[in-house]
Structure formats: structure tokens, C-alpha cells
Protein backbone atom coordinates (compact mmCIF):
# COMPACT_ATOMS: atom_id res chain seq x y z
CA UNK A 1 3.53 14.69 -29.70
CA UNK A 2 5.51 14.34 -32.48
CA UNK A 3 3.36 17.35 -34.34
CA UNK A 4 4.26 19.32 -31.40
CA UNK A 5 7.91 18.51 -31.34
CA UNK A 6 8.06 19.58 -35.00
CA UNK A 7 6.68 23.45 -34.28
CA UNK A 8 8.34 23.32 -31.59
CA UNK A 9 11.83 22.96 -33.88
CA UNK A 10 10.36 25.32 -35.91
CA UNK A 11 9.30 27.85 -33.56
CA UNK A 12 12.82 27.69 -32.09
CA UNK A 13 15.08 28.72 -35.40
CA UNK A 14 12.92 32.47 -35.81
CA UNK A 15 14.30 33.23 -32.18
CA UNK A 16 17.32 32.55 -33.03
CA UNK A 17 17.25 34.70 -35.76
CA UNK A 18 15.99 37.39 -34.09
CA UNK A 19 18.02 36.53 -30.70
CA UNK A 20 21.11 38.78 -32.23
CA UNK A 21 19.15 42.10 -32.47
CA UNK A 22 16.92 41.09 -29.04
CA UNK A 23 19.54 39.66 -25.78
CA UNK A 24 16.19 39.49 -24.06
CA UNK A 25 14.92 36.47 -26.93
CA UNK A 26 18.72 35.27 -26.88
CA UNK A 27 18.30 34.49 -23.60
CA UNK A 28 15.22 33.00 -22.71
CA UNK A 29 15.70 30.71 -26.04
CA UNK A 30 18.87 29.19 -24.33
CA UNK A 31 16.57 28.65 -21.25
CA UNK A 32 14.90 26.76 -23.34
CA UNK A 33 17.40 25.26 -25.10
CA UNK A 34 19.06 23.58 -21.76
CA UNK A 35 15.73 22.44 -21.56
CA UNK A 36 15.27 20.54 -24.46
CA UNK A 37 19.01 19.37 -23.96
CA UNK A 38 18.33 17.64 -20.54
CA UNK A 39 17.61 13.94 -20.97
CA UNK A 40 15.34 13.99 -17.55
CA UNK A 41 13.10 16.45 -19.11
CA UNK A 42 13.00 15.32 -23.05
CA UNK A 43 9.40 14.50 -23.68
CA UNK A 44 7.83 16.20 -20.74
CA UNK A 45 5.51 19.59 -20.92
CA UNK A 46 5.99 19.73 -24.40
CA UNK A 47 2.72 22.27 -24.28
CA UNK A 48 4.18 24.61 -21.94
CA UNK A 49 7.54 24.28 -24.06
CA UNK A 50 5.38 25.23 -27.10
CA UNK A 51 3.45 28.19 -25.59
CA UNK A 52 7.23 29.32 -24.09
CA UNK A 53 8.54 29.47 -27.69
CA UNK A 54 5.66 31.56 -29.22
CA UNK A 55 6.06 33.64 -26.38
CA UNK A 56 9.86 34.27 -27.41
CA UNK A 57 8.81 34.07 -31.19
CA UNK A 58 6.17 37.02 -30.26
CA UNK A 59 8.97 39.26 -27.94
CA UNK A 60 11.32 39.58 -31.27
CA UNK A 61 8.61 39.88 -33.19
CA UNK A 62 7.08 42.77 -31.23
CA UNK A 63 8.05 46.50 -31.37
CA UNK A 64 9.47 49.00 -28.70
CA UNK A 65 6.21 50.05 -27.71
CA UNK A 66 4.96 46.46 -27.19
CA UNK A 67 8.28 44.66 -26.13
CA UNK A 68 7.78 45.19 -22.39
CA UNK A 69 4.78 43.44 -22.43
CA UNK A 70 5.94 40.60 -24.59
CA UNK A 71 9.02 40.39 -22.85
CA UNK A 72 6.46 39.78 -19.36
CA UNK A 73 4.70 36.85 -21.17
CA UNK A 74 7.57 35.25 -22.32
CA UNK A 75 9.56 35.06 -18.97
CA UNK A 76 6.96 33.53 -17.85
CA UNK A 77 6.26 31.32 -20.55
CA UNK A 78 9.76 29.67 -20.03
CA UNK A 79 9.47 29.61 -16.27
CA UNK A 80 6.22 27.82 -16.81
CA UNK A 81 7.69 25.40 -18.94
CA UNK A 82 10.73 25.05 -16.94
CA UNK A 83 8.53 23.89 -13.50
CA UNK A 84 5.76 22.05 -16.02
CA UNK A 85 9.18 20.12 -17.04
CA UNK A 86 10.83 19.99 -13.50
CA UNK A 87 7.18 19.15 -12.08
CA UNK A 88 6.86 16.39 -14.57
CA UNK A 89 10.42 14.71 -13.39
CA UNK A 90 9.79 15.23 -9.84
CA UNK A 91 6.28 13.34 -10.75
CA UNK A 92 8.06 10.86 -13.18
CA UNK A 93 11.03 10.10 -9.72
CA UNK A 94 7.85 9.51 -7.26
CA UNK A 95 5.73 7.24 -9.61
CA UNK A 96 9.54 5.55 -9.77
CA UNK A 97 9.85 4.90 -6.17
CA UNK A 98 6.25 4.44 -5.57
CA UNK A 99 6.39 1.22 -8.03
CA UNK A 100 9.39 0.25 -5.99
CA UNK A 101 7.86 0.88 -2.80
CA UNK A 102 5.32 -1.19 -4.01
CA UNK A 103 7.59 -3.66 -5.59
CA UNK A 104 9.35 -3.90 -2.14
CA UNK A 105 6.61 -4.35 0.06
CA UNK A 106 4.72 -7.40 -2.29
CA UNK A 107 8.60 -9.04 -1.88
CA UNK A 108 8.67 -8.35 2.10
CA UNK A 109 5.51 -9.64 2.03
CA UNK A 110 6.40 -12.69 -0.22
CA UNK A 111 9.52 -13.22 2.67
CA UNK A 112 7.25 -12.69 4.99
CA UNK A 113 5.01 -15.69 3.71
CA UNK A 114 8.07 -18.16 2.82
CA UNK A 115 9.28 -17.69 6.94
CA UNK A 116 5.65 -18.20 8.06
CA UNK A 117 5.33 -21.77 6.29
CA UNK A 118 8.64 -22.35 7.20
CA UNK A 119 8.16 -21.57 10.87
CA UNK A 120 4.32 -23.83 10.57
CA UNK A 121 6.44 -26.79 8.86
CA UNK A 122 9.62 -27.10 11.37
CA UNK A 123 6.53 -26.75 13.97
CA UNK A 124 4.97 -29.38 12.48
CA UNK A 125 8.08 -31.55 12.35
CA UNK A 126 8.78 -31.32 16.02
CA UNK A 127 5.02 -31.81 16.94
CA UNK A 128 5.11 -35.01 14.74
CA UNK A 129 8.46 -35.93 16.83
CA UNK A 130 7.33 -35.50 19.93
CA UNK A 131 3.81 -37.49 19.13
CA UNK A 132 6.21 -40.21 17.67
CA UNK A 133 8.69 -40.01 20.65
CA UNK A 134 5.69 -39.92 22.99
CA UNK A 135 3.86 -43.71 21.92
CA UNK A 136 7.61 -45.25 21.85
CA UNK A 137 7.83 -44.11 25.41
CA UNK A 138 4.44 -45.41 25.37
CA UNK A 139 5.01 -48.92 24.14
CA UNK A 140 8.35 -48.78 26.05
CA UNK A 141 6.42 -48.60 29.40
CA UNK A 142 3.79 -50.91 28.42
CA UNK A 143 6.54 -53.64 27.40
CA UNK A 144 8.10 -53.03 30.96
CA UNK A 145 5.13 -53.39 32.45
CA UNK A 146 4.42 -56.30 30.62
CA UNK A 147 7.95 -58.10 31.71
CA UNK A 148 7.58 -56.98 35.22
CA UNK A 149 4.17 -59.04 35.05
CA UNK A 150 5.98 -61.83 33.65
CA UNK A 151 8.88 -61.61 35.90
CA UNK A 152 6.46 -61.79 38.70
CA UNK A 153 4.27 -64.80 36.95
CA UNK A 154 7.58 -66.78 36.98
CA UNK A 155 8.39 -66.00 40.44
CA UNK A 156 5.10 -67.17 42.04
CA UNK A 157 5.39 -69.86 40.34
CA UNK A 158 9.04 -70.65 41.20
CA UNK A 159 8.05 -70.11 45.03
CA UNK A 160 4.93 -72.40 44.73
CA UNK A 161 7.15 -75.21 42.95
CA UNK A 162 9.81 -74.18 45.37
CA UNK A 163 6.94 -74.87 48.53
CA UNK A 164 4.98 -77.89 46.92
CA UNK A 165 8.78 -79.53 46.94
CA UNK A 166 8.92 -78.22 50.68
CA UNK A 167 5.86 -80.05 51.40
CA UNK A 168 7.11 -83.39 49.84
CA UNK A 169 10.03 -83.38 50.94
CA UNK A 170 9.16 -83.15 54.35
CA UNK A 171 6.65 -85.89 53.82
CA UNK A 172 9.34 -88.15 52.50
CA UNK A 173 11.35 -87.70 55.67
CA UNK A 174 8.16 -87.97 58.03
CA UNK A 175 7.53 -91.37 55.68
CA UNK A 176 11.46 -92.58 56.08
CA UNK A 177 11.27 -91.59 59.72
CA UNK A 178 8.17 -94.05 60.25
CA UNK A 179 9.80 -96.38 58.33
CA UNK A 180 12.81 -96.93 60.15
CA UNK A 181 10.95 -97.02 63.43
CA UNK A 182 9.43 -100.05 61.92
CA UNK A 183 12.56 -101.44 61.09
CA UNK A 184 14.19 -100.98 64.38
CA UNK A 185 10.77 -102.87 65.62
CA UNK A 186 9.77 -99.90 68.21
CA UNK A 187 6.39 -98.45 67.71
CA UNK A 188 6.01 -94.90 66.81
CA UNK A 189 4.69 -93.68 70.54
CA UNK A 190 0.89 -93.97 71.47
CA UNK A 191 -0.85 -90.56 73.21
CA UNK A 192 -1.60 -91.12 76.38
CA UNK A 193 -5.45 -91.69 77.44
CA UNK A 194 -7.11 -89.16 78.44
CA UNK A 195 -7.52 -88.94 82.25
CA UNK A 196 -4.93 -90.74 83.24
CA UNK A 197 -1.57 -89.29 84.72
CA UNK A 198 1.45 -90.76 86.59
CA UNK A 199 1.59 -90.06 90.09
């Protein structure tokens, strides 16, 4: 590159030279010229940009009987190089946006990831909630269930304490009853015999 660069500068300076007898190598060696000025296009179809100036180096070095000729080749040396240096941009630009494209997608991708395991883990959060919220109900109804039997326990047996006192008491006053028609001396009343009726 750099060997090129250097004939390049070299070839350059003899049309310049020449350019003031020749407005033909005068003005394709400013074409050139812009071209090597650009900062988009320094370093890019430096063999086109050679071939271009020994093209103009061989129109102001040719004769009048030759110069048409010369002057063919080296237009269209320089608009080779210019499109070999405008391709080479253009190329340079899409390689550019294709990295970025590239660049882009691997991050949308990356985002793309990060909201997917962020999605799975609130999922999982609320799942783990609702499987914790579920056995509290669980042991919630199974503790209700379990004082509701209790409850019940207690009141069977408050009713059969509440009956067996029934019972006794009643006894006790059938007991006091017989005892007092002791007392008074009056027998408790025979049943009648069987058979036998008053007429």
C-alpha cells in the first residue's frame, strides 16, 4: 500500500508539469486530486488510482497523433477510479450498518431474553403465592373444621350432662314425693286387682 501510495505521489507531480501545456491532463489530475483529498475515500482503490495516473502521465506524454487515444484511456482511468473509490465507500457504509444491524439485533435479542426470565420469574412468584395462599386456606378450613368438631363434642356432652341431671333430678323428687307420703302415714296407692270393678 504504502509502495503504491509513493508512485502514486510520484506519478502525480509529471501531470502537473505537463497539465499547463495539456487542459485535458490539468483536468483529469484535479479529478484526481479531489479524490485523494476526500477523507471517505483515502485508502480505497488505490490500484485504480494508480492505473488513472499513468493514464494522465501517458496523455501529456503522448503526441497529437496519439493524444485522442490517450486522452480515451485516461477519462476512463479516472472514472474507474472514481466509482472503484465511491464503490469502496458505499461497501465500507453497508459493512458499517450491517455490523450494527447485527449489533442491534444480538442486543434486541439480549432484551428480548432479560423480559423472558423476567416474565418466567414474576410467574413463578405468583404461582409460589398462590400454592402458599392455597394450603393456608387449607389449614384454615381444616382448623374450622376441627373447632366445629369440638364445638359439637362439647355440646353433646353438655346436653347428655344436661339430661343425666334431668333424670336425677326427677328421681330425687319421685324419692321426696314417696317420702313424704310416708311421713304423712298414707300409703302410696295400690292398683287395683285385676277383675274386679265397682258397680
Amino acid at each position: 500500500m504504502r509502495l503504491l501510495i509513493g508512485l502514486a505521489a510520484l506519478l502525480l507531480a509529471a501531470p502537473l508539469a505537463q497539465a499547463a501545456d495539456n487542459p485535458d491532463v490539468l483536468r483529469l489530475s484535479q479529478r484526481l486530486q479531489v479524490l485523494d483529498a476526500d477523507p471517505g475515500t483515502t485508502g480505497v482503490a488505490a490500484y485504480e488510482r494508480l492505473q488513472a495516473r499513468q493514464a494522465v502521465q501517458v496523455l501529456g506524454e503522448a503526441n497529437k497523433a496519439r493524444r485522442p487515444v490517450a486522452l480515451k484511456v485516461a477519462q476512463a482511468r479516472v472514472e474507474t477510479a472514481e466509482v472503484a473509490a465511491q464503490t469502496a465507500v458505499v461497501q465500507r457504509e453497508i459493512d458499517r450498518l450491517d455490523r450494527e444491524r447485527s449489533e442491534l439485533l444480538v442486543e434486541a435479542s439480549r432484551r428480548d431474553a432479560a423480559r423472558a426470565r423476567q416474565e418466567a420469574e414474576r410467574l413463578r412468584i405468583q404461582a409460589q403465592i398462590q400454592a402458599e395462599e392455597a394450603a393456608r386456606l387449607r389449614e384454615q378450613a381444616d382448623a374450622d373444621a376441627t373447632a366445629r368438631a369440638d364445638a359439637e363434642g362439647a355440646l353433646d356432652s353438655v346436653a347428655s350432662g344436661q339430661a343425666a341431671k334431668l333424670r336425677a333430678a326427677r328421681q330425687r323428687a319421685a324419692e321426696l314425693a314417696r317420702q313424704e307420703a310416708e311421713l304423712m302415714g298414707e300409703a302410696p296407692p295400690k292398683p287395683a286387682p285385676k277383675g274386679s270393678g265397682k258397680p
